[in-house]
Protein backbone atom coordinates (compact mmCIF):
# COMPACT_ATOMS: atom_id res chain seq x y z
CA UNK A 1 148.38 -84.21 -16.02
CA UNK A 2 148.09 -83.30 -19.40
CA UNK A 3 145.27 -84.76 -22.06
CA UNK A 4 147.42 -86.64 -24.09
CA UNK A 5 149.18 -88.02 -21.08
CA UNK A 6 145.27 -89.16 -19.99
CA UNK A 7 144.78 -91.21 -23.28
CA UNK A 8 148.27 -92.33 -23.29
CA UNK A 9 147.00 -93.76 -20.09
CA UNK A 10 143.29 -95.27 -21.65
CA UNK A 11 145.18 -96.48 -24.31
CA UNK A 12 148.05 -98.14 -22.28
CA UNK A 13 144.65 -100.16 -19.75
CA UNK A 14 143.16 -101.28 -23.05
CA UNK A 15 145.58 -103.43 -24.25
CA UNK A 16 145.74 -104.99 -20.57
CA UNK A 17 143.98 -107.59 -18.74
CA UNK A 18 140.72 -106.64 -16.70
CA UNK A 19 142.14 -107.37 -13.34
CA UNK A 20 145.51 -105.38 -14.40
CA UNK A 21 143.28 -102.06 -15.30
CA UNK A 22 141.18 -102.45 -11.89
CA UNK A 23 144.49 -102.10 -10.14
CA UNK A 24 145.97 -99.26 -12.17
CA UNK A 25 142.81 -97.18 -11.80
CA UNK A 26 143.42 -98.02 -7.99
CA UNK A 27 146.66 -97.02 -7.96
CA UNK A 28 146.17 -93.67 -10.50
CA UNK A 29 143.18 -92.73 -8.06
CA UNK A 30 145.58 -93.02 -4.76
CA UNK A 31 148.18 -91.40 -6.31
CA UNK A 32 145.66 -88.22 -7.94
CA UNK A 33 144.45 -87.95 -3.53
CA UNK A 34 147.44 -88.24 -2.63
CA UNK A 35 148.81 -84.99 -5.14
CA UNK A 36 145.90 -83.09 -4.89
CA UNK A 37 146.18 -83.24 -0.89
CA UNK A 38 149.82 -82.49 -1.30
CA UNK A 39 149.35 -79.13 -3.89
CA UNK A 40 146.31 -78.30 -1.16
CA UNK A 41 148.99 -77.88 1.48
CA UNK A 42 147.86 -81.17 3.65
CA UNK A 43 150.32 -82.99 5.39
CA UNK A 44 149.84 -86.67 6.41
C-alpha cells in the first residue's frame, strides 16, 4: 500500500462520522493481518 493511497485513506475517515472511522480502521486492520499472513505463506 502505497503513501498516497494511506492519506487517500486519512483523508477519506476525516470527512466521516466517528463511529464510521472506528469501523474502517477495524476493517483496514483485519484486512492488513489477513495480507500480511497471506504474503508470509500462512494458510487459515
Amino acid at each position: 500500500m502505497g503513501f498516497g493511497v494511506r492519506l487517500g485513506i486519512i483523508e477519506f475517515m476525516l470527512r466521516s462520522k466517528p463511529v464510521d472511522i472506528i469501523l474502517r480502521l477495524f476493517f483496514v486492520s483485519l484486512l492488513t493481518v489477513f495480507f500480511a499472513a497471506k504474503s508470509d505463506g500462512f494458510s487459515y
